[in-house]
Protein backbone atom coordinates (compact mmCIF):
# COMPACT_ATOMS: atom_id res chain seq x y z
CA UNK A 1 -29.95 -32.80 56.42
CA UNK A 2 -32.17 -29.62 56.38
CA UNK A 3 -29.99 -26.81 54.81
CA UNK A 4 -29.68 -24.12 57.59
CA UNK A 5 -30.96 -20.39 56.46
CA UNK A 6 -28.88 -16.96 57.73
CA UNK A 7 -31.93 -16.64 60.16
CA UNK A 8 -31.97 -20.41 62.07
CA UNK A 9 -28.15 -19.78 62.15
CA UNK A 10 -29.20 -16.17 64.05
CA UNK A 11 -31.78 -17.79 65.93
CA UNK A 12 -29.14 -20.54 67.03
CA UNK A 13 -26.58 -18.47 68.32
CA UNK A 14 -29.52 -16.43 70.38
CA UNK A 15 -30.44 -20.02 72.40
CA UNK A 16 -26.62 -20.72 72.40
CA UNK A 17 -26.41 -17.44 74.21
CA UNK A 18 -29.80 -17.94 75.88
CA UNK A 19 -28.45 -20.63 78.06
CA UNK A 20 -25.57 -18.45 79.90
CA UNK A 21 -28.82 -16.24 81.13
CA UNK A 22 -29.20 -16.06 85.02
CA UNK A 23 -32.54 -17.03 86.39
CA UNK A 24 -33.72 -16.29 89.69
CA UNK A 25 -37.12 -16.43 89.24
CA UNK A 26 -38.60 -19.38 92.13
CA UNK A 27 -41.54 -21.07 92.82
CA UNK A 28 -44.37 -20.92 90.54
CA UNK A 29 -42.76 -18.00 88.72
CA UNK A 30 -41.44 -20.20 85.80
CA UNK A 31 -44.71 -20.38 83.79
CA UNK A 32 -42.08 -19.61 80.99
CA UNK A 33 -38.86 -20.24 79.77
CA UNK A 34 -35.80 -17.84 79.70
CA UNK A 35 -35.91 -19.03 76.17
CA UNK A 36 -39.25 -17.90 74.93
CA UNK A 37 -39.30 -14.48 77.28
CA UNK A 38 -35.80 -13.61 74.94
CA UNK A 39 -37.23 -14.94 71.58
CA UNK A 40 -40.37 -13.14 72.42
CA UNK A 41 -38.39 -10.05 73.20
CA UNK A 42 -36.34 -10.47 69.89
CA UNK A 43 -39.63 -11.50 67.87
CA UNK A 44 -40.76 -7.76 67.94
CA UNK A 45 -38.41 -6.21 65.74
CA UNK A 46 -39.55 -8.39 63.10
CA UNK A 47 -43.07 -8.46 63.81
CA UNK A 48 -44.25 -4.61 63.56
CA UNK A 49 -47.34 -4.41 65.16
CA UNK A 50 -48.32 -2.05 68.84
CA UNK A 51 -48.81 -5.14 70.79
CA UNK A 52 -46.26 -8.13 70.26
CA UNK A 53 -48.58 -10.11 72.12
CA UNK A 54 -52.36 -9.47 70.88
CA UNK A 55 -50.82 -9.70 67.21
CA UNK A 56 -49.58 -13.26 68.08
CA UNK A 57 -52.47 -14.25 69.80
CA UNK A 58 -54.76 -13.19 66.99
CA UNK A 59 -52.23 -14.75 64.68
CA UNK A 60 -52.76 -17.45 66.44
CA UNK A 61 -56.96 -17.67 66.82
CA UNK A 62 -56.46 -17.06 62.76
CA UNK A 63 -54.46 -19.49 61.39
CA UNK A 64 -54.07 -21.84 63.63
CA UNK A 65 -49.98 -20.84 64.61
CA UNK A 66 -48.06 -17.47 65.61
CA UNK A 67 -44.95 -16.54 63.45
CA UNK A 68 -43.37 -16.52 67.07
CA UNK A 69 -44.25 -20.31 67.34
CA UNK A 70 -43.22 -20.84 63.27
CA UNK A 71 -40.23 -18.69 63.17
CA UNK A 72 -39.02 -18.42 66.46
CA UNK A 73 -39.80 -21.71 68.00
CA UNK A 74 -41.59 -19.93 71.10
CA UNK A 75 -43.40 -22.74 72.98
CA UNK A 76 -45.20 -19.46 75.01
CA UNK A 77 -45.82 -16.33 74.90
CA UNK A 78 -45.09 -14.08 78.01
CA UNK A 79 -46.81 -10.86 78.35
CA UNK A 80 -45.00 -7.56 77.56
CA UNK A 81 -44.63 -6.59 81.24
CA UNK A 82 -43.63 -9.98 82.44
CA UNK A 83 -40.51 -9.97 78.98
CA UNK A 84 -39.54 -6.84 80.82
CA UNK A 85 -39.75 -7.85 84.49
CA UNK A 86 -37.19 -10.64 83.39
CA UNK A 87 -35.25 -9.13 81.13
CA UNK A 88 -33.93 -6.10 82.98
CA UNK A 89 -31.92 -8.26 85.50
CA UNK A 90 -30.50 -9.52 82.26
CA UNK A 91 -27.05 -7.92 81.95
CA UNK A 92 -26.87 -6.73 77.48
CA UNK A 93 -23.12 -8.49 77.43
CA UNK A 94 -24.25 -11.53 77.43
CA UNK A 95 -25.79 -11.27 73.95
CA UNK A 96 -22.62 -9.57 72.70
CA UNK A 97 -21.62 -13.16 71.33
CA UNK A 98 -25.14 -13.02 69.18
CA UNK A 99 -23.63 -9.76 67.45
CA UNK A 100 -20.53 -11.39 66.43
CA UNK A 101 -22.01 -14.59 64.47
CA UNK A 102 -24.70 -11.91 63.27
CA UNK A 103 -21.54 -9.73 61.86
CA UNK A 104 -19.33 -12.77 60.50
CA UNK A 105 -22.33 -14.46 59.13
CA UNK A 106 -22.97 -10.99 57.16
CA UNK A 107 -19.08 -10.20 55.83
CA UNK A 108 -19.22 -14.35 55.10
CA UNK A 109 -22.04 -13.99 52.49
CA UNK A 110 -21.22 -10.75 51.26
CA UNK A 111 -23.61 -8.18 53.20
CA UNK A 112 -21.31 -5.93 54.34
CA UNK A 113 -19.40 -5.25 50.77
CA UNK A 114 -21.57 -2.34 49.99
CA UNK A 115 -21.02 -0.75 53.14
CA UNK A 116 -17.61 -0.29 52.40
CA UNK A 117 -15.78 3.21 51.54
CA UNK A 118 -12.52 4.02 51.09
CA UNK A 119 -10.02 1.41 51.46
CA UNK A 120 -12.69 -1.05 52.13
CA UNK A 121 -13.67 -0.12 55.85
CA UNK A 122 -17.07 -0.12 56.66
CA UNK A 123 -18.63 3.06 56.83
CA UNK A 124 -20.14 3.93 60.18
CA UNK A 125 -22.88 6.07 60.71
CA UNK A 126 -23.86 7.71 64.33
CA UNK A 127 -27.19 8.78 65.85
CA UNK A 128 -27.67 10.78 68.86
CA UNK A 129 -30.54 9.63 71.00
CA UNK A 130 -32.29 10.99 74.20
CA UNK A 131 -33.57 8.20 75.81
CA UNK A 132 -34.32 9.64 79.35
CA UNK A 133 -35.50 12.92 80.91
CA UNK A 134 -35.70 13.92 84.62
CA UNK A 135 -35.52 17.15 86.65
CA UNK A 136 -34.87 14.98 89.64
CA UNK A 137 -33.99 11.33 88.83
CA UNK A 138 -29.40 11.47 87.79
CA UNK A 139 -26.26 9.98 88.56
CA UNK A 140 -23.25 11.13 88.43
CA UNK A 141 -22.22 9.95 84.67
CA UNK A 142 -25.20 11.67 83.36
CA UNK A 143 -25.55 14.48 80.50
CA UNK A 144 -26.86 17.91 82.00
CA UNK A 145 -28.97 20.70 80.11
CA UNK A 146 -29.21 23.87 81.63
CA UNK A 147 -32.82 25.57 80.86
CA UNK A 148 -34.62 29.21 81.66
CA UNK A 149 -36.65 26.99 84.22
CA UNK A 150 -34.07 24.55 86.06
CA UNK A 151 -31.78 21.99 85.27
CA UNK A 152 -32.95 18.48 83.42
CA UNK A 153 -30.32 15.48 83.75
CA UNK A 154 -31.09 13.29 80.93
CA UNK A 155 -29.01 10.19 79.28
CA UNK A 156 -27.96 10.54 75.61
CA UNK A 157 -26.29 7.75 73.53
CA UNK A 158 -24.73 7.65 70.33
CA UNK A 159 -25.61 4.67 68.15
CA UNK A 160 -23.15 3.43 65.59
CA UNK A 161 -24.83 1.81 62.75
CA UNK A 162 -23.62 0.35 59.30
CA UNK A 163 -24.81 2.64 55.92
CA UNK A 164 -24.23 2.64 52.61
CA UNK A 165 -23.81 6.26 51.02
CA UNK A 166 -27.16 6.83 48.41
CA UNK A 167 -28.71 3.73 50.57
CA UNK A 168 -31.75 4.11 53.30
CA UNK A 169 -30.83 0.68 54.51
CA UNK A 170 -28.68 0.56 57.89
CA UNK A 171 -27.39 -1.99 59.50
CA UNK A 172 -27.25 -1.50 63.67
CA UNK A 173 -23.97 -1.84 65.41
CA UNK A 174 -23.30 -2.55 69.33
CA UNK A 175 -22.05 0.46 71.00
């Protein structure tokens, strides 16, 4: 039996989660699967390039395969437009159980030991980000900033993430 690396056991618990996914999509709409439109989605934040989907295709015209068809299993690749058409009906709790393997698989092998501080909690770091900007376009819930020339409504979040004091690396959290 293969031995089974952090990543394939990351990659498992994504299509684990994968299969709770709604899909309404009908008729000739399911060119691809729920699968590969998440994978694809997921592929990009290892695969640093302006367009997920030219890089793979070139990738692919190259040498033959696409890391998202080596690495990620992808059988094919959706567009960017069409990953986002899907994926906003996609309620984010339903990947919630991905974060939890992710996090046990980390304290298991030891990851999270030098984000520790005192009394061995793990040090949390938070980033304020404006995400969203509208003089006209609000709800209720939203953050408001008063200007000279009107009012903008605009969302803010904080993002927890994990870091190390001294260390650039960070670790993102669910918040």
């Amino acid at each position: 039996m293969a031995v089974s690396t952090i990543f394939d056991q990351i990659i498992k618990s994504f299509r684990l989660a994968i299969q709770s996914f709604p899909d309404k999509r009908t008729g000739k709409n399911l060119t691809y699967t729920i699968e590969d439109i998440v994978l694809s989605a997921f592929s990009v934040f290892f695969i640093q390039s302006p367009s997920f989907l030219a890089y793979q295709r070139t990738m692919k015209k190259t040498n033959g395969k696409s890391n998202a068809e080596t690495l990620f299993k992808i059988g094919k690749i959706p567009s960017d437009n069409h990953i986002r058409d899907i994926l906003d009906n996609i309620h984010p709790e339903l990947l919630f159980s991905v974060f939890d393997t992710i996090f046990e698989i980390f304290k298991k092998n030891g990851y999270l030991d030098s984000f520790r501080g005192i009394n061995r909690n793990i040090l949390i770091a938070l980033d304020g980000v404006q995400y969203f900007s509208s003089k006209k376009i609000h709800c209720k819930n939203c953050s408001v900033m008063h200007h000279r020339d009107g009012t903008i409504t605009y969302q803010q979040r904080n993002h927890p993430c994990n870091r190390c004091p001294g260390s650039k690396t960070r670790h993102p959290t669910t918040s």
